[in-house]
Protein backbone atom coordinates (compact mmCIF):
# COMPACT_ATOMS: atom_id res chain seq x y z
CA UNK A 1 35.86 25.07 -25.87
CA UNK A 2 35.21 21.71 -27.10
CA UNK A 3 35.48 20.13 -23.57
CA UNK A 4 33.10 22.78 -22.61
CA UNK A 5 30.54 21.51 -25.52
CA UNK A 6 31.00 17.63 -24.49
CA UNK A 7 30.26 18.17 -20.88
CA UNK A 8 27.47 20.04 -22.07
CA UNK A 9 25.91 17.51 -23.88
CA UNK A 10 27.13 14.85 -21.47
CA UNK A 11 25.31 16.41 -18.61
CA UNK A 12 22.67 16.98 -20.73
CA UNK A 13 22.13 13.40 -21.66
CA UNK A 14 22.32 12.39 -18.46
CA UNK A 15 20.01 14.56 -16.82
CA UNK A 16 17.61 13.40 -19.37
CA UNK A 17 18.06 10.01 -18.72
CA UNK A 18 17.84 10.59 -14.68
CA UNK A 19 14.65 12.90 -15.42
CA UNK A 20 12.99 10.37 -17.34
CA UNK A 21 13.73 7.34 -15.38
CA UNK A 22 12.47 9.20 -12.33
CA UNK A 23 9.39 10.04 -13.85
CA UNK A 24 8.55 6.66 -14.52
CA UNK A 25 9.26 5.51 -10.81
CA UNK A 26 7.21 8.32 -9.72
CA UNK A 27 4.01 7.89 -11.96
CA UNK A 28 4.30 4.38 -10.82
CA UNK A 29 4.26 4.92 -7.51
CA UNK A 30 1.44 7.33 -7.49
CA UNK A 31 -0.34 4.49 -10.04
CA UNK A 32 -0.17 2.21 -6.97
CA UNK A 33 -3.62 1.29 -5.40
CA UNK A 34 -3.46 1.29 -1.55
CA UNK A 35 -5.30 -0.98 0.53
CA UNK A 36 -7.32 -0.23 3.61
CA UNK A 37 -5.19 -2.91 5.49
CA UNK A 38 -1.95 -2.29 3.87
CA UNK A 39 0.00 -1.32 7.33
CA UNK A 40 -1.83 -4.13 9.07
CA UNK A 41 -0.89 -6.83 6.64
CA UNK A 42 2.75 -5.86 7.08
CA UNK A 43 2.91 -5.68 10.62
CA UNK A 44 0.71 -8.41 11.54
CA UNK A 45 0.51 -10.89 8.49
CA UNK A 46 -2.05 -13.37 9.53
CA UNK A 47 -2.27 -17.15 7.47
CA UNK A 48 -5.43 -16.41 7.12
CA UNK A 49 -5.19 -13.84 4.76
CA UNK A 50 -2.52 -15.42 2.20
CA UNK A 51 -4.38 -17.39 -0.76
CA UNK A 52 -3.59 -20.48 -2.09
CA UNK A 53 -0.43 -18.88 -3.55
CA UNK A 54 1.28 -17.66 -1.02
CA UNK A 55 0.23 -14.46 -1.90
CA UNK A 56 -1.66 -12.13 0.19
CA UNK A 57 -5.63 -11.50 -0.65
CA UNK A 58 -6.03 -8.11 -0.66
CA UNK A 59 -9.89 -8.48 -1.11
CA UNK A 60 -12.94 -7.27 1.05
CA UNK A 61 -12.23 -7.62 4.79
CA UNK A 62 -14.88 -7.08 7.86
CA UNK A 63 -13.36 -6.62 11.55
CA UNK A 64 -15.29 -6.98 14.16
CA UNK A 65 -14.43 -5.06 17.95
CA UNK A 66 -15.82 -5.77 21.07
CA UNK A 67 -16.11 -3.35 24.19
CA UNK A 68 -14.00 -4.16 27.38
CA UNK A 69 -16.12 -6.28 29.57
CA UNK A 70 -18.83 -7.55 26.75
CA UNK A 71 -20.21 -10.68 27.93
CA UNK A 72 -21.55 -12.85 24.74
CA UNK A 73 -23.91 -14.99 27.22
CA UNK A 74 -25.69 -11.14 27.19
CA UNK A 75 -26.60 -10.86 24.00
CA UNK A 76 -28.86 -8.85 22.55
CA UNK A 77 -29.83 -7.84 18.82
CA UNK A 78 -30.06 -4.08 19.94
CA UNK A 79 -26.11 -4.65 20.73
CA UNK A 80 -25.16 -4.86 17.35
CA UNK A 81 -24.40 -1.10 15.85
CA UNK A 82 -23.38 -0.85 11.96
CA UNK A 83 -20.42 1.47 11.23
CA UNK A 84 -19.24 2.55 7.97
């Protein structure tokens, strides 16, 4: 009977512990602000990107794509196209 109790409390107390502990590591997680670029900074981690630090700027960013076969020497204004 009194093993019975202890264990109960025991297990109790732990599975407080483990509850609460997890809750923390989960409400941190989901606290966590994700970056447009996240995946791309850790696959592809360019110098350019890391400030003065070290550490990597996870500021404002602007890509730019050009089509198979553009030819800068053809350049027109009407080429560019805005895409948000």
């Amino acid at each position: 009977m009194v093993f019975t109790v202890l264990f109960s409390v025991l297990f109790c107390l732990v599975g407080f512990i483990m509850g609460w502990l997890g809750s923390e590591r989960y409400t941190a997680l989901m606290m966590q602000e994700v970056h447009e670029f996240d995946q791309l900074f850790e696959e592809n981690p360019h110098p350019e990107i890391f400030d003065k630090d070290g550490n990597i700027d996870r500021g404002d960013y602007m890509h730019v794509r050009f089509d198979l076969g553009y030819n800068p020497d053809e350049f027109e204004p009407e080429d560019i196209i805005e895409e948000w």
